[in-house]
Every structure is written in C-alpha cells, then in structure tokens.
Protein backbone atom coordinates (compact mmCIF):
# COMPACT_ATOMS: atom_id res chain seq x y z
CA UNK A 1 154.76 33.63 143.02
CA UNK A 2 153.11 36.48 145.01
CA UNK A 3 153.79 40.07 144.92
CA UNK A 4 153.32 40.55 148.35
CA UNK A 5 155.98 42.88 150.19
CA UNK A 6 157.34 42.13 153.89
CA UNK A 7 159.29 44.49 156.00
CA UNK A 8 160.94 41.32 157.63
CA UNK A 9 160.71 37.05 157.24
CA UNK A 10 160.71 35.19 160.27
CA UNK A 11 161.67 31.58 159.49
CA UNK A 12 160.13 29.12 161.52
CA UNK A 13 160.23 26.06 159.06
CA UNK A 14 160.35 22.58 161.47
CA UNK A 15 159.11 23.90 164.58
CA UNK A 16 156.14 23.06 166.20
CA UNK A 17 153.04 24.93 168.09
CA UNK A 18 153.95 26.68 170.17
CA UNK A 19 156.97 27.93 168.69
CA UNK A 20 155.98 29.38 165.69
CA UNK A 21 153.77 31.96 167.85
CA UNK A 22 156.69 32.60 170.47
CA UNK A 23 158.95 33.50 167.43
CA UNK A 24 156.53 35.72 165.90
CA UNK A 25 155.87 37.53 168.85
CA UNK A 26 159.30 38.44 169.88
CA UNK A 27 159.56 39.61 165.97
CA UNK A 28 156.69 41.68 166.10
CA UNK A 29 158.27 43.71 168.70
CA UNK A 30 161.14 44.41 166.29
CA UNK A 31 158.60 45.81 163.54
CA UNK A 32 156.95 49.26 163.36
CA UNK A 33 153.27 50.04 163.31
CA UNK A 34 151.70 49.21 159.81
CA UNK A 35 155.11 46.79 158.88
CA UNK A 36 154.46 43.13 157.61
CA UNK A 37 155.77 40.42 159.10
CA UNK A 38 156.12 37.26 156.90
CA UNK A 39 156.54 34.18 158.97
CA UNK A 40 157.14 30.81 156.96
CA UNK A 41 156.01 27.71 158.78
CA UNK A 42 155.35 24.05 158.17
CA UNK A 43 153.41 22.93 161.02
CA UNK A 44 149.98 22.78 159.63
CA UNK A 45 148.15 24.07 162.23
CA UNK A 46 150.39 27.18 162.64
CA UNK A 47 147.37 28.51 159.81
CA UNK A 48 144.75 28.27 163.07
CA UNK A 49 146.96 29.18 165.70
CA UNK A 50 148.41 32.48 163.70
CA UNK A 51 145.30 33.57 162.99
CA UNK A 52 143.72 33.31 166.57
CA UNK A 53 146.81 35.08 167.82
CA UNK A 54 146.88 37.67 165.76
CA UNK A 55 142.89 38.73 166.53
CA UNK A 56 143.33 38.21 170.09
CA UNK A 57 147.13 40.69 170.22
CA UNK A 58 145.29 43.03 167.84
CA UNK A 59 147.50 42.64 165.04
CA UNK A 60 145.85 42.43 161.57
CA UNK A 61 146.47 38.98 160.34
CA UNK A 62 146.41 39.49 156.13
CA UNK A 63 146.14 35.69 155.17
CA UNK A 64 148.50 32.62 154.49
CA UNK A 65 150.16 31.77 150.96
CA UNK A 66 150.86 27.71 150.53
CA UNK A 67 154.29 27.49 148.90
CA UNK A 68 155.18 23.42 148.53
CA UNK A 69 155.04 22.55 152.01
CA UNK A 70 155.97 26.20 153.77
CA UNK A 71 152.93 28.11 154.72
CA UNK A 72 153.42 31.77 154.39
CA UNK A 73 151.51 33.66 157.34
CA UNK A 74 151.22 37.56 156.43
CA UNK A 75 150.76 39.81 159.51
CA UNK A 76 150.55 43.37 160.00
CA UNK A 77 151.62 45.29 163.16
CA UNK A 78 149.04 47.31 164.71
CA UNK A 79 150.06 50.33 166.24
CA UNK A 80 150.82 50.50 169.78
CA UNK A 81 147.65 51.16 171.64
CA UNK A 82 146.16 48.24 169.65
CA UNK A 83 148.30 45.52 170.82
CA UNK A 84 147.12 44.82 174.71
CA UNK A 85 147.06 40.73 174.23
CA UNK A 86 143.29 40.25 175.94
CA UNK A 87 143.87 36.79 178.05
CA UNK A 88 141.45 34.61 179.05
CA UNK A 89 140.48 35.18 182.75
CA UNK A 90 138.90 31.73 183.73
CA UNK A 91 141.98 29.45 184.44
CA UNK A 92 142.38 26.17 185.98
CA UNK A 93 145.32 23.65 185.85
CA UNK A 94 145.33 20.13 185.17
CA UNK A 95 145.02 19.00 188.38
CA UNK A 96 141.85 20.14 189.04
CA UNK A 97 140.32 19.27 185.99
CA UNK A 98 141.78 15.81 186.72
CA UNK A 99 140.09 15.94 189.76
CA UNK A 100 136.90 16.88 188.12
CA UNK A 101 137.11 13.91 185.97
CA UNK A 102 137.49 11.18 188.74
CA UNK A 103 134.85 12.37 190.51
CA UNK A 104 132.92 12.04 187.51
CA UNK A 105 132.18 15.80 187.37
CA UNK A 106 129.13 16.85 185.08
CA UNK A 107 131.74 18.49 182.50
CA UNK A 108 132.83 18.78 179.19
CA UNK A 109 136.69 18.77 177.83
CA UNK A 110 137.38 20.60 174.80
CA UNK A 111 140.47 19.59 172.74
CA UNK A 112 141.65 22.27 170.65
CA UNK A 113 144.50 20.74 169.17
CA UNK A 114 145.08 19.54 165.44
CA UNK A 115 143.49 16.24 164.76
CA UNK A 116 146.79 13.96 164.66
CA UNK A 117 147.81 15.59 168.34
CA UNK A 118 144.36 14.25 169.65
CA UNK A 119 144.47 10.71 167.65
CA UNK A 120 147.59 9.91 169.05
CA UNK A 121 146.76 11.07 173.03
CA UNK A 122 144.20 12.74 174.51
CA UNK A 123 142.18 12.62 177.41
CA UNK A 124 139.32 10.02 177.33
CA UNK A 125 135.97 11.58 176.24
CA UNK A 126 137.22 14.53 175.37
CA UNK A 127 135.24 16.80 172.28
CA UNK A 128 138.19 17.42 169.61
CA UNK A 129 137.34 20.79 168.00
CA UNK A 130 140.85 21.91 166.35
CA UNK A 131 140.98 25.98 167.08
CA UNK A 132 140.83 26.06 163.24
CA UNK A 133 137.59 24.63 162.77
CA UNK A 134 135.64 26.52 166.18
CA UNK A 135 133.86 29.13 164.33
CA UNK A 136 132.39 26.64 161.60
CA UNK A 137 131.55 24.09 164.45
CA UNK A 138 130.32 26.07 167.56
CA UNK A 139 126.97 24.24 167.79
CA UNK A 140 128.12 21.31 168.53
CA UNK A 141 128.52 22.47 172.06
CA UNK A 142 126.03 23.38 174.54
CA UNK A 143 126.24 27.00 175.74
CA UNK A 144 125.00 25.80 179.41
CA UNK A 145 127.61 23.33 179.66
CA UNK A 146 130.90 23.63 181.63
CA UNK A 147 133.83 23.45 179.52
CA UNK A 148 136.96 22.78 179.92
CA UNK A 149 139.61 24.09 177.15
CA UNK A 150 142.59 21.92 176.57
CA UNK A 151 145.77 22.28 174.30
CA UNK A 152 149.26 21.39 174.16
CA UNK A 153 150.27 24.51 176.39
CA UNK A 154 147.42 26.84 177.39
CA UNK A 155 147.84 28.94 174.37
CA UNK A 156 145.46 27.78 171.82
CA UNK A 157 142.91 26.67 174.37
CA UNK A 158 143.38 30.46 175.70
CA UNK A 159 142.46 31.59 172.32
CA UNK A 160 139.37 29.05 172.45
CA UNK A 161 138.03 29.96 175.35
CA UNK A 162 138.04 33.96 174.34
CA UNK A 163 136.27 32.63 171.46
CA UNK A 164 133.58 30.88 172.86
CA UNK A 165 133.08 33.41 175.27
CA UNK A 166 132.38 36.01 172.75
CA UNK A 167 129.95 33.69 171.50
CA UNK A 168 127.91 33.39 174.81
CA UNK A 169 129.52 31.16 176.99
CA UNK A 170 129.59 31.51 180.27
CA UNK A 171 131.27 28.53 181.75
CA UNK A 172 134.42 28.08 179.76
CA UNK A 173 138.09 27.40 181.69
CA UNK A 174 141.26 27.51 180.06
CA UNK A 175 143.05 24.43 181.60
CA UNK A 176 147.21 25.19 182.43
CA UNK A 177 149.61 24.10 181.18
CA UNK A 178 147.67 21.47 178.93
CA UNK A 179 148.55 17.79 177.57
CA UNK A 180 152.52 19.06 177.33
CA UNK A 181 152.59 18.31 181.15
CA UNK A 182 149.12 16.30 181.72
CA UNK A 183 149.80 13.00 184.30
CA UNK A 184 145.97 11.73 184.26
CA UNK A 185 144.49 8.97 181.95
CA UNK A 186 144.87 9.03 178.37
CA UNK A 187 144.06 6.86 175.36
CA UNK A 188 145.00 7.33 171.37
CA UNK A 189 145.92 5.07 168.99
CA UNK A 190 148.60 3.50 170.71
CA UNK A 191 147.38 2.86 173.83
C-alpha cells in the first residue's frame, strides 16, 4: 500500500491513550538518530496525541497512513541533543481545581480529550477542545482568561497547555493527574 520504510513497528493495536505514547517512547529509545519508527494504533485519537508528542520530545513526526481501522503513525528519531521533552511548568492537581470550582472561581476548564471521552464524563461546564482540533480552534478562548487544562492523565493537557502558551497565554495550568483519578462532580450522557 505505501512504500514507506521503518527501521522498527511498534504494535499498539487495542490500547488506549495513554498507552500508545508510553510504548512509543520506550521504543524510541531503542532506535538511532534519523531511524523510523512505525507505530500501528487504533485508538483514534492516538493521530492528535502522536503528533503533539512528537513536536513537544523533538522528534520529527512524518504523518499517519489509515490502513482499515489501524492508523499507521510514522516518526523519526531526532538525534540526541534534540530530544529534551519541554514540560509544561504551570501544574496544579485536581484538588485544587476542584476547589476552584466550588468556590465558583472566575475560571475556565479546558477538556482536551477526544469527543466520546468528554460525552460520556466530564466536568460540568467544561470547554471540550480535543488536542487535535487546538490549532484550528484557538479563538474560541480568551487569551486573558485562566485556564485550566484537563485530560485523561496530564499528558495531552501537558501538550495543550505548551500549545497555548506559545500562542500567548499566560494563565494556562496543566491539571494532575486528570479525569483518570478526578472525585468532583461530573455529568455525560449517563448521568
């Protein structure tokens, strides 16, 4: 189908975010600079989260080839001195931002998960953006706001808030560990 040429094939068919990334990181460490990693997936937003994580490790990501229902992610190994993973530096965890919300706090929760994750339970009045979909819908936040990054596990909201701070955000927090462990209110489709 393609004639594109990996040095190795990660296989991480059935799992979901954030195992696909975990995976691919431990392989990357087993590839020389300039080597290809192919990593087959078939959790839709592993597109998105690859992506991010590949621009914020400084590893080249190359693209993603949709074979039936296994995306093919294609990324390339930068060499050594280009790989210091840049973190987010504003961090919270969830129970302060719980906090924030009871006290009715003048803030704004950003949900950076895939669509389903959020339909099904999220935190009430929260802004689903999927990571995905930031770049192309940016404006519809406020730049003077405070904004607190949510996503299953801290990883993809990391990502987020590196990307809206690039942008010209100043008030953005990356909110530990995320809805994997979140005890406050929530509402979805079945509630």
């Amino acid at each position: 189908m393609n004639n594109i040429t990996a040095n190795m094939i990660l296989d991480a068919k059935g799992l979901a975010c954030p195992m696909p990334i975990v995976k691919t990181k431990k392989a990357m460490n087993n590839l020389e600079a300039g080597q290809v990693l192919e990593v087959q997936a078939t959790d839709k937003g592993s597109k998105a989260d690859m992506k991010a994580w590949s621009e914020s490790s400084g590893h080249q990501y190359l693209g993603t080839i949709e074979d039936g229902e296994v995306l093919k992610h294609y990324l390339r190994k930068s060499s050594n001195d280009e790989t210091i993973e840049k973190k987010h530096l504003n961090v919270t965890d969830n129970d302060v931002l719980e906090k924030k919300i009871k006290a009715n706090e003048n803030i704004i929760v950003l949900d950076v998960r895939e669509a389903a994750e959020y339909l099904f339970n999220h935190i009430p009045n929260a802004i689903s953006i999927p990571l995905g979909e930031l770049e192309k819908r940016i404006d519809e936040l406020n730049k003077e706001n405070e904004i607190y990054v949510v996503c299953r596990t801290g990883s993809r909201s990391d990502l987020a808030a590196q990307k809206l701070t690039e942008k010209g955000f100043t008030n953005v927090i990356n909110v530990i560990p995320g809805m994997s462990q979140w005890t406050g209110k929530t509402t979805g489709i079945l509630n």
